[in-house]
Protein backbone atom coordinates (compact mmCIF):
# COMPACT_ATOMS: atom_id res chain seq x y z
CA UNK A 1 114.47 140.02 49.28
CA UNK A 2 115.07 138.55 52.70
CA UNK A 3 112.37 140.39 55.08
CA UNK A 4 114.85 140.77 57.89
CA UNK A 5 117.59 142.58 56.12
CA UNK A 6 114.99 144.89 54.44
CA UNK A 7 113.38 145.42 57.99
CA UNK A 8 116.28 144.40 60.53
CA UNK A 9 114.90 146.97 63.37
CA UNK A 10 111.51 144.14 63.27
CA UNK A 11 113.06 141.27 62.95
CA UNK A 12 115.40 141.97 65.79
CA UNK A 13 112.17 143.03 67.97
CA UNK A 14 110.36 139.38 66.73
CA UNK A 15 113.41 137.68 67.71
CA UNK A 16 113.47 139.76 71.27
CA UNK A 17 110.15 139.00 71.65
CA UNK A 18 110.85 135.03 71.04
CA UNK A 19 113.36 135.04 73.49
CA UNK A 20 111.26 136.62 76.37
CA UNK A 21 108.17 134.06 75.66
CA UNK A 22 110.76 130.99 77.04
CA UNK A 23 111.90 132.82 80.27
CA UNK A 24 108.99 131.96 82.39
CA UNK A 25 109.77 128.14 80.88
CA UNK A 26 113.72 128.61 81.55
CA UNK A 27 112.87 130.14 84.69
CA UNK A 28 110.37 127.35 86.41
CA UNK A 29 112.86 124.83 85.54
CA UNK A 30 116.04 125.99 86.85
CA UNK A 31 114.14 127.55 89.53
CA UNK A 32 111.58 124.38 90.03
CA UNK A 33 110.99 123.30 93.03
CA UNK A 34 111.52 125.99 95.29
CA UNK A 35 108.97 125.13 98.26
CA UNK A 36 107.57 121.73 99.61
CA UNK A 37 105.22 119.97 97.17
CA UNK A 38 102.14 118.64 98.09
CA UNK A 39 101.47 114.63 97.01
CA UNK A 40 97.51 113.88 97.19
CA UNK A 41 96.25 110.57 97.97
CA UNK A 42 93.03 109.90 96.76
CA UNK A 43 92.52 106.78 99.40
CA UNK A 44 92.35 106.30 103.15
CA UNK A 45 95.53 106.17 105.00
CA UNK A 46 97.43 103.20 106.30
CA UNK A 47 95.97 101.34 103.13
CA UNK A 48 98.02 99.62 100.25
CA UNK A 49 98.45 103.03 98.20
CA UNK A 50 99.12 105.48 100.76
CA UNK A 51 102.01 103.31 102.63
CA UNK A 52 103.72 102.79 99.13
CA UNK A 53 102.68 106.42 97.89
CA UNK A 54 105.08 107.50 101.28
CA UNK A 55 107.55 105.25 100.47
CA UNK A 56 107.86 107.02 97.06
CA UNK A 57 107.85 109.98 98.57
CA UNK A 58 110.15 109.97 100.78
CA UNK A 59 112.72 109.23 97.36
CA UNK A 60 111.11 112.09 95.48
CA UNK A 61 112.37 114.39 98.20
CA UNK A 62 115.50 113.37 98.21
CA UNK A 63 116.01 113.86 94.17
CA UNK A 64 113.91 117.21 94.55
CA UNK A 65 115.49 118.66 97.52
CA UNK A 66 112.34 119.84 98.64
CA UNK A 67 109.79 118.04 101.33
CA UNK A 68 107.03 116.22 99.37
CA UNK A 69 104.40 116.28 101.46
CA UNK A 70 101.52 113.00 101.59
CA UNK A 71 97.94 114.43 102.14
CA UNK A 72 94.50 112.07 102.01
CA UNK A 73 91.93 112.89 100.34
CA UNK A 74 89.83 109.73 100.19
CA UNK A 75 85.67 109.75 99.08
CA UNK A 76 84.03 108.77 96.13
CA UNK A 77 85.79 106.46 94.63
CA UNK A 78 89.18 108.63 94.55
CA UNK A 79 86.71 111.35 92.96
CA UNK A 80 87.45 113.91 95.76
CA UNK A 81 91.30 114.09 95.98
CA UNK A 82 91.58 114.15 91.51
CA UNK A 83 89.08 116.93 91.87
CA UNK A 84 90.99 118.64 94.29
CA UNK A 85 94.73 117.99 92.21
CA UNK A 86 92.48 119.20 89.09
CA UNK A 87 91.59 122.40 90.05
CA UNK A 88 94.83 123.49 92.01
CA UNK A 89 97.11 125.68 90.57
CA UNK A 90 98.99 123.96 87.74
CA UNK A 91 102.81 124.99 88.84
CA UNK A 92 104.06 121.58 89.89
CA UNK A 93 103.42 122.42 93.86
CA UNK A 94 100.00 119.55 93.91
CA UNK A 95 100.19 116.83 92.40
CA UNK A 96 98.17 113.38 92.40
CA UNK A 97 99.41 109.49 93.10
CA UNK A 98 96.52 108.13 91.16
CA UNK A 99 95.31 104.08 91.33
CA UNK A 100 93.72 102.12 88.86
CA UNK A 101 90.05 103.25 89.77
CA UNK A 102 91.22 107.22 88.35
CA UNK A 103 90.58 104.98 84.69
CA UNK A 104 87.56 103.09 85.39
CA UNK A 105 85.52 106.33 87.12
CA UNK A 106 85.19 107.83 83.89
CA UNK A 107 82.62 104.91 82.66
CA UNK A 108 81.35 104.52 86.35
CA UNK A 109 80.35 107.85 87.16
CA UNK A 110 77.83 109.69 85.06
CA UNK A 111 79.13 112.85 86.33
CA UNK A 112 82.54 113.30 86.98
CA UNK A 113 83.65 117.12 88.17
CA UNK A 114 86.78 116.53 86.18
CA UNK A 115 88.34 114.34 83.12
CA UNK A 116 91.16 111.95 83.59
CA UNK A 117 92.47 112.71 80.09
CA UNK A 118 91.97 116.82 79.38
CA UNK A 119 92.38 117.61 82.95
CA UNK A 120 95.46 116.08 84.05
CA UNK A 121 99.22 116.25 82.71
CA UNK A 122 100.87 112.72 82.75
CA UNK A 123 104.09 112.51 84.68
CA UNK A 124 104.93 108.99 84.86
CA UNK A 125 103.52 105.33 85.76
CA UNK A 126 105.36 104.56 89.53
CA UNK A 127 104.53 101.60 90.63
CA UNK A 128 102.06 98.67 89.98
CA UNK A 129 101.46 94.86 91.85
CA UNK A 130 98.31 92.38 91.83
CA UNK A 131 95.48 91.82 94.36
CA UNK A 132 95.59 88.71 96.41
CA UNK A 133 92.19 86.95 97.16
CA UNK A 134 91.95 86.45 100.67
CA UNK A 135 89.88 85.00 103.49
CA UNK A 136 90.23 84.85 107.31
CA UNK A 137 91.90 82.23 108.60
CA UNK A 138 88.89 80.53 110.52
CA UNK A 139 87.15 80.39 106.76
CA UNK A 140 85.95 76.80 105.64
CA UNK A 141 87.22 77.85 102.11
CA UNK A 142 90.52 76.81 101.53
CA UNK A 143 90.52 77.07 97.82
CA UNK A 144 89.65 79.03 95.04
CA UNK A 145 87.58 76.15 93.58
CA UNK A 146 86.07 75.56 97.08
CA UNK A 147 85.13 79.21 96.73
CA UNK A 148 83.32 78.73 93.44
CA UNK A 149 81.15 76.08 94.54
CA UNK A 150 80.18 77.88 97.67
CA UNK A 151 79.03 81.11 95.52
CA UNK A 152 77.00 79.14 93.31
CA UNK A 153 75.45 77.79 96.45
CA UNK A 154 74.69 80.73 98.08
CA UNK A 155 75.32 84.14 97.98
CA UNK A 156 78.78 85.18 99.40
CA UNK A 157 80.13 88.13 100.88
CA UNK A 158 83.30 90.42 99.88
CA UNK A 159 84.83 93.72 100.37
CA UNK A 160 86.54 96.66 98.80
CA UNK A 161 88.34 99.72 99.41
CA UNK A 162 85.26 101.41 97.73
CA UNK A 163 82.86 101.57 94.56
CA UNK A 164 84.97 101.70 91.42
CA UNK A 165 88.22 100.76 93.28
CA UNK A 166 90.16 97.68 91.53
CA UNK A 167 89.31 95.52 94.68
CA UNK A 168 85.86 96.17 93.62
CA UNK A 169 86.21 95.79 89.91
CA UNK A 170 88.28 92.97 89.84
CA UNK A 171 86.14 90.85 91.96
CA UNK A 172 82.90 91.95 89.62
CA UNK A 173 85.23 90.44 87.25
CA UNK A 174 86.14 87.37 88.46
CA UNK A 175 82.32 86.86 89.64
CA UNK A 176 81.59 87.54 85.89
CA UNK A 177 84.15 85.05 84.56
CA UNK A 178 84.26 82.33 87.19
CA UNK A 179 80.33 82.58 87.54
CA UNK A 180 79.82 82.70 90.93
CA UNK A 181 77.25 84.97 93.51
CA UNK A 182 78.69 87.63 96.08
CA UNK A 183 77.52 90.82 97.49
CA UNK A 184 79.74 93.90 97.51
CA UNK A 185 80.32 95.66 100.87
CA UNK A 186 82.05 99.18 100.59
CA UNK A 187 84.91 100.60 102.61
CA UNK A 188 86.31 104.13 102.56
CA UNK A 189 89.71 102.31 102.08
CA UNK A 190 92.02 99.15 101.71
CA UNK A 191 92.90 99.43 105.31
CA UNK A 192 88.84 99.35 106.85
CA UNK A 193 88.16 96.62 104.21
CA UNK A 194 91.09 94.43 105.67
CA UNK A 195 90.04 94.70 109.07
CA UNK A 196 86.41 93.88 108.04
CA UNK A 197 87.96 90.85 106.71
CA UNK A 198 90.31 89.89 109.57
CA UNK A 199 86.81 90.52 112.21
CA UNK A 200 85.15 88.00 109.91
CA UNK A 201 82.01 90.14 108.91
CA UNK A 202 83.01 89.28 104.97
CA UNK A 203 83.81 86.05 103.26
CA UNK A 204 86.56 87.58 101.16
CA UNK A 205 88.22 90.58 99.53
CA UNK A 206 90.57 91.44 97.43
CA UNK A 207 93.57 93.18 98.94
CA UNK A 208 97.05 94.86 97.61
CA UNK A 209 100.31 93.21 99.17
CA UNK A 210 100.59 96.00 101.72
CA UNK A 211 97.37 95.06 103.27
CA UNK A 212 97.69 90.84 102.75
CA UNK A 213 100.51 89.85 103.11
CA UNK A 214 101.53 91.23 107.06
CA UNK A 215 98.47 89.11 107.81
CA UNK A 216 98.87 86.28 105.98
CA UNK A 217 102.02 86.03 107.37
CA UNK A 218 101.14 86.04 111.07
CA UNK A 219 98.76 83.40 109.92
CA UNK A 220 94.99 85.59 110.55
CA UNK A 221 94.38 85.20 106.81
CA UNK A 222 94.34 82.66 103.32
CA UNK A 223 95.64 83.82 100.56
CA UNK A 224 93.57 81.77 97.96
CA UNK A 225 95.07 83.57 94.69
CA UNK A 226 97.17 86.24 93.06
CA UNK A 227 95.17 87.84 90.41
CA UNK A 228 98.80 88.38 88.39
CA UNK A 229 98.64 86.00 84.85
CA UNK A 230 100.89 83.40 86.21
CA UNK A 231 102.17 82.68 89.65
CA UNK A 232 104.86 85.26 91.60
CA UNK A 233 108.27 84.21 92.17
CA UNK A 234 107.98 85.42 96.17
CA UNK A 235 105.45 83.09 96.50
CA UNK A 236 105.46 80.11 94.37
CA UNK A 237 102.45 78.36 96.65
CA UNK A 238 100.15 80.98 96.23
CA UNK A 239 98.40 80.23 92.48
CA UNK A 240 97.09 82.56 89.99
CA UNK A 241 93.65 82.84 89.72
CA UNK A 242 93.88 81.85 85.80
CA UNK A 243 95.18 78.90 86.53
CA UNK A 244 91.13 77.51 87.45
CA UNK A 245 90.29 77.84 83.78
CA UNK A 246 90.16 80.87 83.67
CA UNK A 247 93.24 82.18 81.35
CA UNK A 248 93.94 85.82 80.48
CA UNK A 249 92.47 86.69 83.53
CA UNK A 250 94.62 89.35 85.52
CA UNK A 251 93.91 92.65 88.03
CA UNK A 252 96.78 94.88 87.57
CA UNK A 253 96.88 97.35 90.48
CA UNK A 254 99.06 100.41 89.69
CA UNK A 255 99.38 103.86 90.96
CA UNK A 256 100.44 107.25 88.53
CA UNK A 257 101.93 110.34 89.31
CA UNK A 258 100.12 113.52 87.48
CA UNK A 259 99.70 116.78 87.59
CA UNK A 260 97.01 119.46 86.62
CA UNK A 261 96.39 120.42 82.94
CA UNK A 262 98.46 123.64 82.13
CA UNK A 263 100.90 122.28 84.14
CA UNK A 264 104.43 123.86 81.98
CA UNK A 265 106.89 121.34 79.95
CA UNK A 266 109.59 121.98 82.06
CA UNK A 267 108.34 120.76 85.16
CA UNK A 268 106.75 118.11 84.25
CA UNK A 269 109.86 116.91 82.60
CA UNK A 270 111.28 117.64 86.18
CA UNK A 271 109.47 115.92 87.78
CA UNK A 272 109.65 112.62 85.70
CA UNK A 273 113.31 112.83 86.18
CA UNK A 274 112.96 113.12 90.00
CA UNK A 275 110.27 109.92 89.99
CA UNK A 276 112.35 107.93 87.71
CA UNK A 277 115.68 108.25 89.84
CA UNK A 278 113.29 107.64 93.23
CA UNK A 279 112.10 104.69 91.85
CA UNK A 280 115.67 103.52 91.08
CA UNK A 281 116.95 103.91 94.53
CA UNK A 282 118.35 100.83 96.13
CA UNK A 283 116.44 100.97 99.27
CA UNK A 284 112.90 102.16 97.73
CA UNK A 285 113.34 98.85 95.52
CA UNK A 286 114.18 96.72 98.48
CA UNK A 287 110.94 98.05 100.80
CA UNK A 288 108.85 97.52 97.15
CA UNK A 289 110.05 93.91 96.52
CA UNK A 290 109.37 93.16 100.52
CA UNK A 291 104.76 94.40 99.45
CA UNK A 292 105.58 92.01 95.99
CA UNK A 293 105.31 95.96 94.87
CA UNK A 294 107.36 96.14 91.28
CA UNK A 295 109.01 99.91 90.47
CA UNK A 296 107.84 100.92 86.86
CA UNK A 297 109.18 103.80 85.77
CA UNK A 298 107.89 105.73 82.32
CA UNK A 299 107.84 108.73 80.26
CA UNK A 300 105.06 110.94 80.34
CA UNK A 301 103.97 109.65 77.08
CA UNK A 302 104.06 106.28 77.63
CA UNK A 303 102.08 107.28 81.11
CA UNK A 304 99.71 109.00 78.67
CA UNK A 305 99.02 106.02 76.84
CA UNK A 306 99.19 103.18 79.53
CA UNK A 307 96.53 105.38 81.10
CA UNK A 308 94.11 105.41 77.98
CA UNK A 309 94.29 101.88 77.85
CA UNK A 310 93.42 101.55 81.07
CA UNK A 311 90.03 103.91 80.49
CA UNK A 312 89.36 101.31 77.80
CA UNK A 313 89.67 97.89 79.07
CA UNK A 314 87.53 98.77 82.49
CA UNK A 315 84.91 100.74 79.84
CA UNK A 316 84.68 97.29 78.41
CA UNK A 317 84.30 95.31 82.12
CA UNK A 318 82.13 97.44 83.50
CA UNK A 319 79.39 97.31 80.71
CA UNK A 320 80.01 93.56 80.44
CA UNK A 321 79.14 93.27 84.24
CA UNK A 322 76.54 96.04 84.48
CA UNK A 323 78.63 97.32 87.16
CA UNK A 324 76.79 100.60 88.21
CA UNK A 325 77.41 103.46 91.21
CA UNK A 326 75.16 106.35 90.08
């Protein structure tokens, strides 16, 4: 006998019941957003990230039709602003525009107050471009190869936007591959490490387009290589780095939008809408081209699993170059 028309007073009440468990669901995402939303930026501002974290932004207002709000939160690596996004309330009101170093801190740090994977919801890849390897213009070096030979000389200088950042990792890297000595200088940020750079107190660095190419332009620095796999179409002169024998080699620098864990369905599904029409906006695509910054839009699974590949392959450098911060 069919329970519910033996006992249709309890079914009715199960299906009642049913019905009031998706209103909070239904509710957050017709409702969703309803205030300004806070974006955290887990780097200094004025550097690479933060100017192209606005830019987005600024779009993700304008398909939310709410004010999203930039904050920095730079210090330890990024650690300090993904703690912060991890413990806030997980309703869709803080969220995090993550770089590459929220994948590589897992292996670098032996304690982390949070985990990339279990403590964070996904919402979708945004953006992602490739380091340039620069030097001030008053440098000897005026090559990648004349770099080599100089760090197998002597010990060379560099710097980073911080320990664990992908301007630190990558050039660990390319140390590691191309076999060549240089000491790592820390900044709290892209934009410090530049101007270290442009006051000559470092040999090199690695810096995003945001932070290179303004300068490279206006002729105060070299732009010895793009650490993309081949050459980029905006600047055909410039060579890859894995074009000196060293092939496969590539620094992909992207940034992530997530949220807390617990964070409901709906809103993340929200919010990927809203970042995947922002990223599609005429103008946002324009200012992106103009850093050699490429839109890249995804689902929050494919974010999901883009990320875990990322924990992977720098869990695999790092060891490899004994890279170490505590």
């Amino acid at each position: 006998m069919n329970a519910c028309r033996a006992v249709p007073r309890n079914c009715a009440q199960i299906a009642l019941v049913a019905a009031v468990a998706t209103l909070p669901a239904v509710a957050w995402s017709e409702t969703y957003p309803s205030k300004p939303i806070r974006l955290v930026v887990n780097s200094s501002a004025g550097g690479g990230a933060d100017v192209v974290a606005r830019l987005v932004a600024e779009k993700l207002a304008v398909a939310l039709k709410q004010p999203v709000i930039v904050e920095n939160k730079p210090g330890a690596g990024g650690n300090i602003g993904a703690d912060y996004v991890a413990r806030a309330a997980a309703d869709g009101y803080t969220l995090l525009a993550a770089n590459s170093s929220f994948a590589s801190n897992l292996t670098l740090y032996r304690k982390l107050p949070f985990h990339p994977v279990r403590d964070f919801a996904p919402v979708s890849l945004m953006v992602a471009n490739y380091f340039y390897l620069c030097v001030p213009a008053a440098s000897p070096l005026k090559s990648f190869p004349e770099l080599v030979a100089k760090g197998r000389q002597s010990e060379l200088t560099y710097a980073s936007a911080g320990a664990g950042q992908g301007s630190h990792l990558g050039m660990e890297l390319l140390k590691d591959l191309a076999g060549f000595k240089a000491v790592h200088v820390p900044y709290g940020g892209m934009a410090p490490a530049a101007v270290s750079l442009l006051s000559g107190n470092v040999d090199m660095s690695l810096l995003t387009p945001a932070s290179a190419l303004p300068q490279a332009e206006t002729g105060k620095l070299r732009l010895l290589g793009v650490t993309a796999p081949k050459r980029q179409s905006s600047l055909p002169d410039v060579p890859a780095i894995a074009e000196f024998g060293l092939p496969g080699f590539e620094v992909n620098n992207w940034q992530g939008l997530l949220a807390p864990a617990g964070t409901p369905p709906a809103i993340i599904a929200r919010l990927n809408q809203a970042v995947n029409q922002a990223l599609k906006m005429p103008d946002l695509d324009a200012k992106l081209a103009e850093m050699n910054t490429e839109a890249r839009g995804s689902t929050p699974e494919e974010f999901k699993a883009f990320l875990a590949a990322e924990i992977d392959k720098w869990r695999d450098v790092i060891k490899r170059t004994n890279t170490q911060i505590d």
